[in-house]
PDB file of N, CA and C in Angstrom:
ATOM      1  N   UNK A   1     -41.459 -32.253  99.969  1.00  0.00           N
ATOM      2  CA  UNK A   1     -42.169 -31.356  99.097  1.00  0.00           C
ATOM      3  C   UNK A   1     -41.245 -30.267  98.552  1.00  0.00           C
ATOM      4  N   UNK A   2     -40.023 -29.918  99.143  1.00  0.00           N
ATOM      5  CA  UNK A   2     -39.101 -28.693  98.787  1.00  0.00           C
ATOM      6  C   UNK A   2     -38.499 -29.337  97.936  1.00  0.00           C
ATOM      7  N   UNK A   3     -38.110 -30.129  98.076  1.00  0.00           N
ATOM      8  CA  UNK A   3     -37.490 -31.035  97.193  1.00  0.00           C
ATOM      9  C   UNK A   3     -37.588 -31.596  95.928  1.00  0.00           C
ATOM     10  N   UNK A   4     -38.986 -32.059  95.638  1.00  0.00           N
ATOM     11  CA  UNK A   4     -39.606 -31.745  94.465  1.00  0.00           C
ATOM     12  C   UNK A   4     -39.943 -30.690  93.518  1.00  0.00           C
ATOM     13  N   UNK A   5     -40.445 -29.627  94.304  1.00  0.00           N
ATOM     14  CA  UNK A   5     -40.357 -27.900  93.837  1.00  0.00           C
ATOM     15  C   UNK A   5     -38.947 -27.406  93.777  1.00  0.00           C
ATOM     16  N   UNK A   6     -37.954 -28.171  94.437  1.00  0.00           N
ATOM     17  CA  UNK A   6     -36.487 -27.201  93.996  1.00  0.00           C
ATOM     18  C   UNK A   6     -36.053 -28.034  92.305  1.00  0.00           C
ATOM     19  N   UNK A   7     -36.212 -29.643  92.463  1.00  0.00           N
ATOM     20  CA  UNK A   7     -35.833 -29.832  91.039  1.00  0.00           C
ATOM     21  C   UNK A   7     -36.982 -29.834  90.234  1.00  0.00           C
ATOM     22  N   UNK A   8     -38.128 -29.806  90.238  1.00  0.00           N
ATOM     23  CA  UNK A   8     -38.929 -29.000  89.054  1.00  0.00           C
ATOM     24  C   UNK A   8     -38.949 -27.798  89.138  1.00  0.00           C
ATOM     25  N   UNK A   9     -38.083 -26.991  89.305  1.00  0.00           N
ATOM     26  CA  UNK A   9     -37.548 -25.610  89.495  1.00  0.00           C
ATOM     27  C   UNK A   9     -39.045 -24.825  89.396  1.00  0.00           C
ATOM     28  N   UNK A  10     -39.735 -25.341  90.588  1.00  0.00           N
ATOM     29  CA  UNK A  10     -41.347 -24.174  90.848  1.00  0.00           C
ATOM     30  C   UNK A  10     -40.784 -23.023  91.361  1.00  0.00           C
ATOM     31  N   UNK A  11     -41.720 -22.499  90.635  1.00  0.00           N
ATOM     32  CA  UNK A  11     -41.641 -20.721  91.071  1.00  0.00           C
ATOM     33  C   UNK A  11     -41.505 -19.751  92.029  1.00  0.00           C
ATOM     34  N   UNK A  12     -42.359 -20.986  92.789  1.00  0.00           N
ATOM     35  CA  UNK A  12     -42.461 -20.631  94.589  1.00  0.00           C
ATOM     36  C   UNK A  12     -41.193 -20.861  94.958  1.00  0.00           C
ATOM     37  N   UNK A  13     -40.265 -21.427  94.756  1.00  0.00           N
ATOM     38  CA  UNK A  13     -38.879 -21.291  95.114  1.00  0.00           C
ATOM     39  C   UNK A  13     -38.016 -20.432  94.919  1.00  0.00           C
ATOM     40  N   UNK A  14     -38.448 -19.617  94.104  1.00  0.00           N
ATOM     41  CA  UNK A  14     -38.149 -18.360  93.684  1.00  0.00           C
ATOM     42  C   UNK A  14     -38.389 -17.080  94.208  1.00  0.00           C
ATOM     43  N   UNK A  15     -38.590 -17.132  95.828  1.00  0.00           N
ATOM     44  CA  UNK A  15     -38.579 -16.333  96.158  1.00  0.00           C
ATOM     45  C   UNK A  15     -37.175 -16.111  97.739  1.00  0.00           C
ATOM     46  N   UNK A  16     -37.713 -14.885  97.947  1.00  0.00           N
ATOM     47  CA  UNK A  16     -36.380 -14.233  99.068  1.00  0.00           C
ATOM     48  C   UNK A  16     -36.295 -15.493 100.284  1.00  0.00           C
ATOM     49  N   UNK A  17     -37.734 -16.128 100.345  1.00  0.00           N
ATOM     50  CA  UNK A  17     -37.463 -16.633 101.871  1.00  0.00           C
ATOM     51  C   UNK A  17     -36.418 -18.182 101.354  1.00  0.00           C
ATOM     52  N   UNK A  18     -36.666 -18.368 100.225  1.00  0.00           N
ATOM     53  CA  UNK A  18     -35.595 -19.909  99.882  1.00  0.00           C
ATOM     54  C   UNK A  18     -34.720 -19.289  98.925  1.00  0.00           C
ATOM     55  N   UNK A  19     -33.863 -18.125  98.917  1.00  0.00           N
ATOM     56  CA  UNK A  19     -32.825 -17.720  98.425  1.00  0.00           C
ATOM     57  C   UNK A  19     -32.269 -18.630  98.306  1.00  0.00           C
ATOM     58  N   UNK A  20     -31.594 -18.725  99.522  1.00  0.00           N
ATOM     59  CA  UNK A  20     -30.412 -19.424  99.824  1.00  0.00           C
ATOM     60  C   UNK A  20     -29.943 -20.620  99.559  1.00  0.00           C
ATOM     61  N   UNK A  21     -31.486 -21.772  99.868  1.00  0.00           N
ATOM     62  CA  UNK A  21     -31.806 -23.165  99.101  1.00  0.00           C
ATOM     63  C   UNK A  21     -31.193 -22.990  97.399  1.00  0.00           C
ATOM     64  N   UNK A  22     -32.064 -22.023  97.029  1.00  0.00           N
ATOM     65  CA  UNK A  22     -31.643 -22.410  95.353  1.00  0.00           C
ATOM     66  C   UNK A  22     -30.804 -21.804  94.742  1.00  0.00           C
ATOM     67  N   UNK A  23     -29.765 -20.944  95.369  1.00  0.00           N
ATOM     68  CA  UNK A  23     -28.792 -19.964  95.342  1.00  0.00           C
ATOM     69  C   UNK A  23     -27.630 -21.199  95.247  1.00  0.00           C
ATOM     70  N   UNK A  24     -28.066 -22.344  96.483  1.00  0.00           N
ATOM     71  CA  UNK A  24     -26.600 -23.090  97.163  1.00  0.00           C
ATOM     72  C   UNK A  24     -27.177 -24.510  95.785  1.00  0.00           C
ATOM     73  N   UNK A  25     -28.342 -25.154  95.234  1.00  0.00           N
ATOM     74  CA  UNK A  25     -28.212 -25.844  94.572  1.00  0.00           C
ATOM     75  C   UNK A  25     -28.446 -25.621  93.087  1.00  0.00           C
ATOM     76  N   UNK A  26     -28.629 -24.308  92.305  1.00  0.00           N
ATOM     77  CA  UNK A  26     -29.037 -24.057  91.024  1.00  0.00           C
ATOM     78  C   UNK A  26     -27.904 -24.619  90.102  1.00  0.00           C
ATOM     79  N   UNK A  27     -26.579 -24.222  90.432  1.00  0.00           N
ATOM     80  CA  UNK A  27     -25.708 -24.614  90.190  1.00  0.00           C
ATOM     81  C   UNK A  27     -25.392 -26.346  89.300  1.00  0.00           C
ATOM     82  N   UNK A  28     -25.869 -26.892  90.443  1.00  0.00           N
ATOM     83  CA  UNK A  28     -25.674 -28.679  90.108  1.00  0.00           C
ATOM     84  C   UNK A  28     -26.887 -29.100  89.171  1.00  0.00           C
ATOM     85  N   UNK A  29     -27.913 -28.508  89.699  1.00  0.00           N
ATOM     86  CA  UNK A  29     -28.712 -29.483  88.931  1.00  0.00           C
ATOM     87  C   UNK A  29     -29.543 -28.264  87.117  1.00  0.00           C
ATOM     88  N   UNK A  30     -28.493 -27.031  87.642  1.00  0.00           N
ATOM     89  CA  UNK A  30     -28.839 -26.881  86.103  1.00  0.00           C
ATOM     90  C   UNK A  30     -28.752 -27.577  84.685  1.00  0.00           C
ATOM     91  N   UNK A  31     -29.494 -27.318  83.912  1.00  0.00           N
ATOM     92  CA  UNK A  31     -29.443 -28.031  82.189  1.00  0.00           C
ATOM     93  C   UNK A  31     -29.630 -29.429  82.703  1.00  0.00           C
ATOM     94  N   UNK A  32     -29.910 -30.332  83.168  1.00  0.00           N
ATOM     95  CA  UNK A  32     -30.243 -31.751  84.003  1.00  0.00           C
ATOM     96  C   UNK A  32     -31.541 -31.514  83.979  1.00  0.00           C
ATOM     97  N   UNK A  33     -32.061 -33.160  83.010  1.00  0.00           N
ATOM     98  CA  UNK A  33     -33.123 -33.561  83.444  1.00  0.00           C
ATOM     99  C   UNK A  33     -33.319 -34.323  83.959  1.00  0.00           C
ATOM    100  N   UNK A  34     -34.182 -34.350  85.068  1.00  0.00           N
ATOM    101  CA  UNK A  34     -34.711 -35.331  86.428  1.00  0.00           C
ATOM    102  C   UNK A  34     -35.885 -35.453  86.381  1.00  0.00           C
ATOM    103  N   UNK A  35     -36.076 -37.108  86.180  1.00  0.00           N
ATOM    104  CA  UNK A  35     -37.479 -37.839  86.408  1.00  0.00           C
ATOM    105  C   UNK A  35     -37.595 -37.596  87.775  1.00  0.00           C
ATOM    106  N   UNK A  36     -39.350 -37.512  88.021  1.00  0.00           N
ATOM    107  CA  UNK A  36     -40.012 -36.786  89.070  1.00  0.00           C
ATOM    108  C   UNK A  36     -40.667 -38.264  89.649  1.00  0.00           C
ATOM    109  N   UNK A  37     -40.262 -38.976  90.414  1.00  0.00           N
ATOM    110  CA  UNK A  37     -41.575 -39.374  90.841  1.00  0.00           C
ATOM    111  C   UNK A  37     -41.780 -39.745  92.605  1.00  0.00           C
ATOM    112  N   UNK A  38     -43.138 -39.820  92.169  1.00  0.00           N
ATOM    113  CA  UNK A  38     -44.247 -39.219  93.523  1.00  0.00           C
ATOM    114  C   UNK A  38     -44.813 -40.270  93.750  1.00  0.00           C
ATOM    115  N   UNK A  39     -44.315 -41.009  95.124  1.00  0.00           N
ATOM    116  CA  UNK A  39     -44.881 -41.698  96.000  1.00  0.00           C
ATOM    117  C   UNK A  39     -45.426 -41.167  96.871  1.00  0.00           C
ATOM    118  N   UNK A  40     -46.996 -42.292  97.544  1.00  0.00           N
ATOM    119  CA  UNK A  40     -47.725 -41.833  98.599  1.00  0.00           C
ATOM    120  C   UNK A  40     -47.485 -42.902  99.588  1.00  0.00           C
ATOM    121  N   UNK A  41     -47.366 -42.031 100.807  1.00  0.00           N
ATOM    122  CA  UNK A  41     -46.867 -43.407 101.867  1.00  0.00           C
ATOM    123  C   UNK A  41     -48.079 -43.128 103.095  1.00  0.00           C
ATOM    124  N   UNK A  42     -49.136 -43.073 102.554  1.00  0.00           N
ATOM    125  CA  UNK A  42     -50.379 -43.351 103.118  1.00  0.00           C
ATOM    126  C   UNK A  42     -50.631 -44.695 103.798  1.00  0.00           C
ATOM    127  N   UNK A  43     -50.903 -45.181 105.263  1.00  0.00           N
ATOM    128  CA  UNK A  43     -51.187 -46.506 105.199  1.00  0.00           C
ATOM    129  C   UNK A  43     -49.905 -47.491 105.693  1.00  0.00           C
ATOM    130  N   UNK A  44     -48.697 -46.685 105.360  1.00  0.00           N
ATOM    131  CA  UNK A  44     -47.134 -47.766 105.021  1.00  0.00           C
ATOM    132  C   UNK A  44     -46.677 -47.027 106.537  1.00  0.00           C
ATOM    133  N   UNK A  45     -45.662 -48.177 107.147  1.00  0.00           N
ATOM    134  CA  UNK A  45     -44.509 -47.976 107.941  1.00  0.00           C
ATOM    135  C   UNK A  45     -43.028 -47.150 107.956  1.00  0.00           C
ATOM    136  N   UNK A  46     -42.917 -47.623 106.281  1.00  0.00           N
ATOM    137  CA  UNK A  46     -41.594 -46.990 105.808  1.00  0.00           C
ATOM    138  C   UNK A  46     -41.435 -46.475 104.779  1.00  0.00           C
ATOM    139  N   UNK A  47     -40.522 -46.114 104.554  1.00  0.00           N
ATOM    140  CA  UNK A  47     -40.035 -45.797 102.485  1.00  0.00           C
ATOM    141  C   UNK A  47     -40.193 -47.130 102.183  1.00  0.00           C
ATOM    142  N   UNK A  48     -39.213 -48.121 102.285  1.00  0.00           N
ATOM    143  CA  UNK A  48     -38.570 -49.163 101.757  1.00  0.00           C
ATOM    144  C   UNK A  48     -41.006 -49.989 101.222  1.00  0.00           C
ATOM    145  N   UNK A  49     -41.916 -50.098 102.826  1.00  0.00           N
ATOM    146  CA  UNK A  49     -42.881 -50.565 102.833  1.00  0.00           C
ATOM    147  C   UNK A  49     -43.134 -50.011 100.877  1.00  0.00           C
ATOM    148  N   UNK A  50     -43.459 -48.954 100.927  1.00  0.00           N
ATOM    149  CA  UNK A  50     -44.435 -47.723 100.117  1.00  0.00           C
ATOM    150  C   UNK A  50     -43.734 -48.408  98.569  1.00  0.00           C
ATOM    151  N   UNK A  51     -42.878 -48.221  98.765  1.00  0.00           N
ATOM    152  CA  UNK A  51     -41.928 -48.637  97.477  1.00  0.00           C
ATOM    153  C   UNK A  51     -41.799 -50.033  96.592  1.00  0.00           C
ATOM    154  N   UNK A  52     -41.596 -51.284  97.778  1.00  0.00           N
ATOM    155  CA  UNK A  52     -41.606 -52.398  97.297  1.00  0.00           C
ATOM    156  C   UNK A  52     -42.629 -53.148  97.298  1.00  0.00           C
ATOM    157  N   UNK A  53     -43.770 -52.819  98.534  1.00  0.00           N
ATOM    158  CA  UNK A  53     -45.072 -53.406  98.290  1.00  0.00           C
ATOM    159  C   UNK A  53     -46.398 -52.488  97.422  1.00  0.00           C
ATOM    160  N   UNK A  54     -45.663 -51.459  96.613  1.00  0.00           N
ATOM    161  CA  UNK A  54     -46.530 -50.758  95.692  1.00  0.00           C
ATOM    162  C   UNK A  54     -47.297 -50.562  96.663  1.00  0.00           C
TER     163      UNK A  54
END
């Protein structure tokens, strides 16, 4: 979930307690656009399950 909110640069990351998070990656992934996507691994064993058996 941080992970998603650090590269859709949410707001909530923008604060004192994840300084440091987006202090140490603003850098790289500025002016970069990154497709977002959102798997649910409801139900599944693994990544690899969630991913290849849709």
């Amino acid at each position: 979930m941080v992970l998603y909110a650090l590269l859709g640069n949410h707001p909530a990351l923008r604060t004192e307690h994840f300084r440091s998070l987006t202090d140490r990656y603003d850098a790289d992934i500025a002016g970069k656009k990154i497709l977002s996507l959102t798997y649910h691994f409801l139900g599944t064993e693994s990544m690899e399950e969630a991913i290849f058996r849709g």
